[in-house]
Protein backbone atom coordinates (compact mmCIF):
# COMPACT_ATOMS: atom_id res chain seq x y z
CA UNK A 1 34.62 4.85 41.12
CA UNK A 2 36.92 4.47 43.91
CA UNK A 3 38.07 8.26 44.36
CA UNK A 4 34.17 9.11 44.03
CA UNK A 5 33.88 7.29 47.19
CA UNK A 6 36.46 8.12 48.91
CA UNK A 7 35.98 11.53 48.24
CA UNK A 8 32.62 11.12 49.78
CA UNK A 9 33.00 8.67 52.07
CA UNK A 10 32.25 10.80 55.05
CA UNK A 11 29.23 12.18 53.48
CA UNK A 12 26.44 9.80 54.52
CA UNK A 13 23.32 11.27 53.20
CA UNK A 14 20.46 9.00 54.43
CA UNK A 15 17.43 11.60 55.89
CA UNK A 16 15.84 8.45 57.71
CA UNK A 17 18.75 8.12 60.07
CA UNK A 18 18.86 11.57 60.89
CA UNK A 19 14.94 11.50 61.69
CA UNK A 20 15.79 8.07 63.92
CA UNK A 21 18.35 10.13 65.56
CA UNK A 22 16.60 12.26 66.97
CA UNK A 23 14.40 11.64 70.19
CA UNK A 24 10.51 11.07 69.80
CA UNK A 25 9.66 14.37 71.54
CA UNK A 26 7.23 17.24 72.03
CA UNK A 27 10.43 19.19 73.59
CA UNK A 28 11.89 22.63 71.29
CA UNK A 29 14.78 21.43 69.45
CA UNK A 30 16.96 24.49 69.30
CA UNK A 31 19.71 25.37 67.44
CA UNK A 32 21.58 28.68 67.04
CA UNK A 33 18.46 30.77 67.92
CA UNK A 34 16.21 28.74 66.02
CA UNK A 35 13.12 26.23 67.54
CA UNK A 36 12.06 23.44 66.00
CA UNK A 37 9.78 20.56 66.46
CA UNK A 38 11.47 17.04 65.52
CA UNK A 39 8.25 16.05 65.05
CA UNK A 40 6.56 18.79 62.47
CA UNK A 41 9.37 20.30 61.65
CA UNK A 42 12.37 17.51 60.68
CA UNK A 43 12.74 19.19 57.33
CA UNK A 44 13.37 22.46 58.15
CA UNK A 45 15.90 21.21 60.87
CA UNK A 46 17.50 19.31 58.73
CA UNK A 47 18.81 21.74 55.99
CA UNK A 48 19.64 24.20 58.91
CA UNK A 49 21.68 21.64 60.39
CA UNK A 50 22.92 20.93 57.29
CA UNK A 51 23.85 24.25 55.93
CA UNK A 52 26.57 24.68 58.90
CA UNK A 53 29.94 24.78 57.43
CA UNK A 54 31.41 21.46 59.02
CA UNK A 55 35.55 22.07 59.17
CA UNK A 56 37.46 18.34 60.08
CA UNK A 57 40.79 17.62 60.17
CA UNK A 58 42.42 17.34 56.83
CA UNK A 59 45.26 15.45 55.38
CA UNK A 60 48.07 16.30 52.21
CA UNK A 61 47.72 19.88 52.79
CA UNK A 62 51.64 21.62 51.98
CA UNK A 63 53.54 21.45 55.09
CA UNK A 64 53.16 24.45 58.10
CA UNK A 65 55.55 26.48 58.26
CA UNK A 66 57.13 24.60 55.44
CA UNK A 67 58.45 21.77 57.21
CA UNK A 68 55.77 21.23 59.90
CA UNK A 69 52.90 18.86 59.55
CA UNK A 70 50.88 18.46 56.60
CA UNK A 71 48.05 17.03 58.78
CA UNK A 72 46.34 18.22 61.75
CA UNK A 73 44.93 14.55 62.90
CA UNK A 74 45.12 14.60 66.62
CA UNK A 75 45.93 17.86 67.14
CA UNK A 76 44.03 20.13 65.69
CA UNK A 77 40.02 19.39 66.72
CA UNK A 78 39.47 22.87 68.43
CA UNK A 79 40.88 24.76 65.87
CA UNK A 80 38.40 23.20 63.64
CA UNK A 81 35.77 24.44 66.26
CA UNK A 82 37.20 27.42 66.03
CA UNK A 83 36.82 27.71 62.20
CA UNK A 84 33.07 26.54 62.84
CA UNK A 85 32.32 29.44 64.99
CA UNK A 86 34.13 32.26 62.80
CA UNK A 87 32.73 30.70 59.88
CA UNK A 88 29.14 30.78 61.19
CA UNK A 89 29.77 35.01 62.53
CA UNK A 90 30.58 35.76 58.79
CA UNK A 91 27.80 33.44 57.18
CA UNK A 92 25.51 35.66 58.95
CA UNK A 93 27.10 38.55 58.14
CA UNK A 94 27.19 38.17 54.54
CA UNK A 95 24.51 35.61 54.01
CA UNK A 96 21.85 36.10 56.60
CA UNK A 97 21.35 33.85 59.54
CA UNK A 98 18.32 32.02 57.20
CA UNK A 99 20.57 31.46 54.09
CA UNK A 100 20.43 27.92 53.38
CA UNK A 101 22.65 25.57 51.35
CA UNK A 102 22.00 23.50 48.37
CA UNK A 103 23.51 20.28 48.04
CA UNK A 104 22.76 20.90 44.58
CA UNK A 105 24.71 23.99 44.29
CA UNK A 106 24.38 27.48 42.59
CA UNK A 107 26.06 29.15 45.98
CA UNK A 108 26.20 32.91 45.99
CA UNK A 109 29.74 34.33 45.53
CA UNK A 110 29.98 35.57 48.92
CA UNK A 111 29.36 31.87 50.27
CA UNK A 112 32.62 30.55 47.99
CA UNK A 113 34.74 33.69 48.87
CA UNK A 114 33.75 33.00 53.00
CA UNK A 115 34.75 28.99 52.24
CA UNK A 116 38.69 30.45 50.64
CA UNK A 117 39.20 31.94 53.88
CA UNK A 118 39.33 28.55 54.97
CA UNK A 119 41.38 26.45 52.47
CA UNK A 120 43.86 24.45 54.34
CA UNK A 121 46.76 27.07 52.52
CA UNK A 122 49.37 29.48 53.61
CA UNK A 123 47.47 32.27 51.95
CA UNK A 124 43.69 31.88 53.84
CA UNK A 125 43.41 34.22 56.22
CA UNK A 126 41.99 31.46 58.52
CA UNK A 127 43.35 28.51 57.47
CA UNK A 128 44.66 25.59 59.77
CA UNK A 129 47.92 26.92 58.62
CA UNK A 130 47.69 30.40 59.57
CA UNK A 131 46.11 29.77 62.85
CA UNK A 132 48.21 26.65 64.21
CA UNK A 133 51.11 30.16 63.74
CA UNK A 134 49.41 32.67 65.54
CA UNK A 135 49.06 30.32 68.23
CA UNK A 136 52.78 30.39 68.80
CA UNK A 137 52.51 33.94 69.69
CA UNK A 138 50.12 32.26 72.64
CA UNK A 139 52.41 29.79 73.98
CA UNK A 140 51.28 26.99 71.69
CA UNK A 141 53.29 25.43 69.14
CA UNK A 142 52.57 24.25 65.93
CA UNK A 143 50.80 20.55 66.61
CA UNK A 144 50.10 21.36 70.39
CA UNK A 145 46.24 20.65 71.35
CA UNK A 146 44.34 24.03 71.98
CA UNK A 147 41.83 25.32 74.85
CA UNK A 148 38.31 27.46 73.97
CA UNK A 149 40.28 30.39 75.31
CA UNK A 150 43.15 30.15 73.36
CA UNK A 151 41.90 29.41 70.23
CA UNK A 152 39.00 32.60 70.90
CA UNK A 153 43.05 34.56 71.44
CA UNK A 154 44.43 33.43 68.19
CA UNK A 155 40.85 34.23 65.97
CA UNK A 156 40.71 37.42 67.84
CA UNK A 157 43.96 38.13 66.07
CA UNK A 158 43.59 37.08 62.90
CA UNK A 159 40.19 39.06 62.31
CA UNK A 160 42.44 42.11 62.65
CA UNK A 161 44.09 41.21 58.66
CA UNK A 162 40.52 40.41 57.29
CA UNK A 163 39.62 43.64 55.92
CA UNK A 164 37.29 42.27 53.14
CA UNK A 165 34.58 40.57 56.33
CA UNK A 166 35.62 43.94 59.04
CA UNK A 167 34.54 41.47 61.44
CA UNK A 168 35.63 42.53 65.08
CA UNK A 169 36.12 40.15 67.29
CA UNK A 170 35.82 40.33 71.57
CA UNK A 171 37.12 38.00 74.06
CA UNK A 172 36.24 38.89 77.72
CA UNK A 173 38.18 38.53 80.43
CA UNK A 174 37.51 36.95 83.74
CA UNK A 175 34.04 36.25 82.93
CA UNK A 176 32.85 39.70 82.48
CA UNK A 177 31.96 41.45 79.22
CA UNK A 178 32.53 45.12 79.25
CA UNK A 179 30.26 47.52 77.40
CA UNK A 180 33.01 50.37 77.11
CA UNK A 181 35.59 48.26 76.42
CA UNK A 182 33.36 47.42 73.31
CA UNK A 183 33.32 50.72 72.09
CA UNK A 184 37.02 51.20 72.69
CA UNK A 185 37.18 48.39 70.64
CA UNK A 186 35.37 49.82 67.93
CA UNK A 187 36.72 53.23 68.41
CA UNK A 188 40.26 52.36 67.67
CA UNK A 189 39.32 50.08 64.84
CA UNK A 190 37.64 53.39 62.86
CA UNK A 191 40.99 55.65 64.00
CA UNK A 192 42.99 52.56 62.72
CA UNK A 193 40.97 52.80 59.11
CA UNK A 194 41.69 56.51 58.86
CA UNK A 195 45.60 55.54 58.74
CA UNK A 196 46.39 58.72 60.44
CA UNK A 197 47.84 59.01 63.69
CA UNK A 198 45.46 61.69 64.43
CA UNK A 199 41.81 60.99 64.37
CA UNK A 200 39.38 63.55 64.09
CA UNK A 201 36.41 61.19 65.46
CA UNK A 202 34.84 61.08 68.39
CA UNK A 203 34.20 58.07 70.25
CA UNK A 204 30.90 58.97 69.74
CA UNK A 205 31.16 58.34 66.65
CA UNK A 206 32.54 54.95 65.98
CA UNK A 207 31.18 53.02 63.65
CA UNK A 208 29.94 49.68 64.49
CA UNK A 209 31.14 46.63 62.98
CA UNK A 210 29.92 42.91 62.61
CA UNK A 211 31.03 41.54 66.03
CA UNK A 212 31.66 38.11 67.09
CA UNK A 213 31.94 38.23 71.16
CA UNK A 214 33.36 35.32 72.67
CA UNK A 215 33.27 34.15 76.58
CA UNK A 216 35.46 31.93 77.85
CA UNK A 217 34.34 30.27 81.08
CA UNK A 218 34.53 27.69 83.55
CA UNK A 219 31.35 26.65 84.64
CA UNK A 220 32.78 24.47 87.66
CA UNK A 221 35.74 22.34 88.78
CA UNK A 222 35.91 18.79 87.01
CA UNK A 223 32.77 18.60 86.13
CA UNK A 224 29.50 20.92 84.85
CA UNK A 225 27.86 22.75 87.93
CA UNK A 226 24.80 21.66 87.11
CA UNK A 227 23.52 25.00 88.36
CA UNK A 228 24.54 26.42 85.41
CA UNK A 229 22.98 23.89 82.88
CA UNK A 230 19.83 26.20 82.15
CA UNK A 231 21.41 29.50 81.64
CA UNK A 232 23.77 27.69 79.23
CA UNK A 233 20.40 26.62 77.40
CA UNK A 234 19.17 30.09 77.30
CA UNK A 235 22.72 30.93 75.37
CA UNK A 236 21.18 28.59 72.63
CA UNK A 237 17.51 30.09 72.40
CA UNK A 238 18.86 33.88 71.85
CA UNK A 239 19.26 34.99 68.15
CA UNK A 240 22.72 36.47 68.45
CA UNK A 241 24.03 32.60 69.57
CA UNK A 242 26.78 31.41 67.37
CA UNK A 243 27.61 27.89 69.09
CA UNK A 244 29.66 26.75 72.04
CA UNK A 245 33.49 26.12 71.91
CA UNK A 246 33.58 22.71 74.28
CA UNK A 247 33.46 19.26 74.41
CA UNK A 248 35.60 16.99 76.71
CA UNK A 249 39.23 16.87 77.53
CA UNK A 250 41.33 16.76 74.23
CA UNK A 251 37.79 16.07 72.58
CA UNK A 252 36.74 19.23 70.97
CA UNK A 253 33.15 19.73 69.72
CA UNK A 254 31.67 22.91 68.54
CA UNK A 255 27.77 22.71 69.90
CA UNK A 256 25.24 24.54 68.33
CA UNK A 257 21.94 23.97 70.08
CA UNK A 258 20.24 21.48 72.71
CA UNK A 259 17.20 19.44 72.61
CA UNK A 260 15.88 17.92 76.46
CA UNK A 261 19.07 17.52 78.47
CA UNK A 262 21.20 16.48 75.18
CA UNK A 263 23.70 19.22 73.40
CA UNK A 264 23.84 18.74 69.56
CA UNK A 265 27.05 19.21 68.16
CA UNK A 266 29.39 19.16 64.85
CA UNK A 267 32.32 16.94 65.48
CA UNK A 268 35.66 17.75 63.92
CA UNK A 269 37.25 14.36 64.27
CA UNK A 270 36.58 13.19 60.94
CA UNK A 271 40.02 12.73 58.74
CA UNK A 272 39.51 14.21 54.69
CA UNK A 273 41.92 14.91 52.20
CA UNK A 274 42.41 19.24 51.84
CA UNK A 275 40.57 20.29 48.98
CA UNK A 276 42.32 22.73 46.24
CA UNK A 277 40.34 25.54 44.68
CA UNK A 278 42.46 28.31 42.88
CA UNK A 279 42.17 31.92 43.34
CA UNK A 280 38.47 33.53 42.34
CA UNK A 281 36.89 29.83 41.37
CA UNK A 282 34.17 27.92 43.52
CA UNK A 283 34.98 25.58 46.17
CA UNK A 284 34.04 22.05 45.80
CA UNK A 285 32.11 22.36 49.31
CA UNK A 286 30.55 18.69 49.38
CA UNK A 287 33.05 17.84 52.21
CA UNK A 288 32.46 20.79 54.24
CA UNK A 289 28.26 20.30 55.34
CA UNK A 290 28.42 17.60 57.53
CA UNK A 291 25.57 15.30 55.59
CA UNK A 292 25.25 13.03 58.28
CA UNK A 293 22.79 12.83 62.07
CA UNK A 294 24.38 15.51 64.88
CA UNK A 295 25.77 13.73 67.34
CA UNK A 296 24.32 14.64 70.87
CA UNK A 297 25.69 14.47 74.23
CA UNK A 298 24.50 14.76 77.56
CA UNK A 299 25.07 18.58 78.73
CA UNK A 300 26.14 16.75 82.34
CA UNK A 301 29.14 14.93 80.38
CA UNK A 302 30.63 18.55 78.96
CA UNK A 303 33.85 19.45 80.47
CA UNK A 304 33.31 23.08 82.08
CA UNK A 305 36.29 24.93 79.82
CA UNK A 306 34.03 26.40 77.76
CA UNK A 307 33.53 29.40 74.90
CA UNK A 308 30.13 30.79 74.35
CA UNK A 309 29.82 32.30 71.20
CA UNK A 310 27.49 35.28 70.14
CA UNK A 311 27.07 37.49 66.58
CA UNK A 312 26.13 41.04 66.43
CA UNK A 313 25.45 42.51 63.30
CA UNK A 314 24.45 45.67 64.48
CA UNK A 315 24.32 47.85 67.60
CA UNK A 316 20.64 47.06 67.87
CA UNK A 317 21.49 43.64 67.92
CA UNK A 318 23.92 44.40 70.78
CA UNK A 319 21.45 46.03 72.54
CA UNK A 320 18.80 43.31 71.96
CA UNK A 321 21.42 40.80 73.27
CA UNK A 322 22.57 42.72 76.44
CA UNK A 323 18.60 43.24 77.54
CA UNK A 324 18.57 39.19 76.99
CA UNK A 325 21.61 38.27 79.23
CA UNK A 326 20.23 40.78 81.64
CA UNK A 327 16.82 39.22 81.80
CA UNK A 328 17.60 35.55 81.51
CA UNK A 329 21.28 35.18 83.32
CA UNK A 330 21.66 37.75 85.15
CA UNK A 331 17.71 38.44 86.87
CA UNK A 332 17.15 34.82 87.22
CA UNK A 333 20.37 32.83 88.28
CA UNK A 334 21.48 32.90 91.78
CA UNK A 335 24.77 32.08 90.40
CA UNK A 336 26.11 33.56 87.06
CA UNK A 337 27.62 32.49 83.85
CA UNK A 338 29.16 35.89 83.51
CA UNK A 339 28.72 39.34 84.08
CA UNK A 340 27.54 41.89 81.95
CA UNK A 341 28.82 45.64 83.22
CA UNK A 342 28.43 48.88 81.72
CA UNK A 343 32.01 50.07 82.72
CA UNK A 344 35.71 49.19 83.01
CA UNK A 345 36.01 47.80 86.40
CA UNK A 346 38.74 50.18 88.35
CA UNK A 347 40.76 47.67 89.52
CA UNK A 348 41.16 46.11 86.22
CA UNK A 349 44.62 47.23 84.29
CA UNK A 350 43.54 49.65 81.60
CA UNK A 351 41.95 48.04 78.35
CA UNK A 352 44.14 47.57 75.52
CA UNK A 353 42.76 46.99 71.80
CA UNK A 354 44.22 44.59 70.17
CA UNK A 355 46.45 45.94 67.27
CA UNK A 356 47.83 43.25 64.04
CA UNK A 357 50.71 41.37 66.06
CA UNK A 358 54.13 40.98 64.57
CA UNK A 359 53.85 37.41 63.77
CA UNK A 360 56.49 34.57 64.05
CA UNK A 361 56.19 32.41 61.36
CA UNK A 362 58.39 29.55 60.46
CA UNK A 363 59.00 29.59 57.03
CA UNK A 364 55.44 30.72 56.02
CA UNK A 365 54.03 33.57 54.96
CA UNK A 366 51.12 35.41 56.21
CA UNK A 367 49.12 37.27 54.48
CA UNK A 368 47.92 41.13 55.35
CA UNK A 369 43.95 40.53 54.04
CA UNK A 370 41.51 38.66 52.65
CA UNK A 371 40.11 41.22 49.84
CA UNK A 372 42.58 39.64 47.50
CA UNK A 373 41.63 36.27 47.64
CA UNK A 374 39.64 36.34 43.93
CA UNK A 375 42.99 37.88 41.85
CA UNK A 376 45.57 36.02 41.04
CA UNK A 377 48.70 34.73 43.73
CA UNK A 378 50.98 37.28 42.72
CA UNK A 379 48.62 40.34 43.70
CA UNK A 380 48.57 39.10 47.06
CA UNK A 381 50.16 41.26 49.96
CA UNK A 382 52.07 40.02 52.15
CA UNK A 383 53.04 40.75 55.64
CA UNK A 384 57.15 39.82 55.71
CA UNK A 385 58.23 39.35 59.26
């Protein structure tokens, strides 16, 4: 009886609280492009809430690297966040932004094959393991505390061995998102699937993939400029929102909607053992929907180091998304979040597409893709560097 509870001791399932929780108000409650009403509505929040995939830190997973940490306590809060916001891009890409979990289970497939990408384990594409190493490549070692930026660098990276999700992943620069850079993006991504140094394509004719963009900003100095407060609640409202990389400093919280002047947010710093699931079974995904109220914060108390977060299925969805930012951050706000421009700015350096890195592991392995993941260990290929 013990290990029952322990195993579900962060698990708090009590629907009252979460109703108590939150404020007696006619106000929208949004969250990731959704509006609700707390008052009419409580259910329907709830299991949306609910159906997040909730990544803490985790304990007695096998050492990083080999001989690094077997824990990310302390450390590792906005990599968590980072998981949060990948794992939400490809839960909409394969599931549907209205898929819904059941605490009950009888998950699709898809859903247990997105949660192995996660598994705290040297072979998961996006596990704590594989992304505290690709941070070294940015400066960061193994156990070193991560900013929104950084960890956007290091899941920009890592999307480029996931060949089973063909997610692409953006990260603008100097608070500007380029249009043609976007399809440069996407251009050399379809030359790089022909695996021929000569492609016959167009750029016309690049094919679009499932695209998580990601901002980085600094909305102000030490603190939020509180002229930016509304535009950041306009991020929420639009469909293509997949959450906010934020929180305060060393206090990492991945936000994924607002209600009043209050952000709502999943918070990482919850300690539970790693979970082990073999090769092609389900996941035992109790600990990993966060069962509990959303905390809330006031927006005025978020540091301004921030990473908005946005999915794009398709190019309509692009399109829908750049008319958005045009109409409610650009037309109406005296002073900007970030630009949104049509071409490489000339004074910019030309734009590079990000090609799979040589990584510098130490002592682990790292693994070339994810469409593997349901065959046994020994099929899996493997990137030696």
């Amino acid at each position: 009886m013990e290990a029952v509870l322990a195993k579900y001791e962060n698990q708090i399932n009590v629907f009252s609280e979460f109703l108590e929780d939150l404020p007696d108000t006619d106000e929208p409650v949004w969250v990731l492009g959704e509006c609700y009403n707390a008052k009419t509505g409580k259910t329907e929040l709830l299991s949306d809430v609910h159906s997040r995939l909730w990544f803490t830190y985790r304990k007695k997973f096998s050492p990083i690297g080999g001989t690094g940490p077997s824990s990310d306590a302390g450390w590792g809060c906005m990599l968590r966040c980072g998981q949060m916001i990948l794992a939400q891009a490809l839960v909409c890409s394969q599931l549907g932004r209205a898929w819904r979990w059941r605490a009950e289970g009888g998950q699709p497939e898809k859903y247990h094959r997105i949660l192995h990408c996660f598994l705290d384990r040297k072979d998961s594409c996006y596990s704590i393991h594989q992304m505290a190493q690709m941070g070294v490549g940015e400066g960061k070692s193994v156990g070193e505390w991560y900013g929104p930026n950084t960890v956007a660098q290091v899941l920009k990276k890592l999307a480029l061995f996931d060949d089973w999700n063909s997610l692409a992943v953006y990260v603008s620069m100097d608070n500007t998102v380029v249009i043609e850079d976007i399809s440069t993006f996407f251009f050399s991504l379809t030359c790089a699937s022909c695996f021929s140094t000569t492609c016959p394509h167009s750029q016309s004719h690049s094919d679009w993939r499932p695209l998580l963009l990601v901002i980085p900003l600094r909305m102000g100095i030490n603190h939020i400029n509180p002229v930016y407060i509304q535009a950041l609640k306009e991020c929420f409202k639009m469909p293509q929102s997949c959450g906010v990389l934020g929180g305060k400093p060393n206090l990492a919280y991945y936000f994924i909607g607002f209600v009043g002047e209050e952000l709502i947010y999943l918070d990482p710093h919850t300690t539970q053992s790693a979970v082990e699931a073999e090769a092609g079974s389900g996941v035992d995904d109790q600990s990993y929907h966060c069962l509990r109220s959303p905390r809330r914060m006031k927006i005025t108390n978020l540091d301004p180091s921030v990473a908005l977060g946005f999915f794009c299925k398709s190019e309509d969805d692009f399109d829908s998304w750049c008319n958005l930012v045009q109409q409610e951050i650009q037309m109406k706000r005296n002073l900007r979040m970030f630009e949104l421009v049509e071409n490489h700015p000339p004074h910019w350096p030309p734009f590079v597409p990000p090609t799979k890195p040589e990584v510098q592991t130490t002592g682990a392995e790292f693994i070339e893709s994810t469409d593997k993941l349901f065959e046994s260990e020994e099929e899996f290929e493997i990137l030696n560097v």
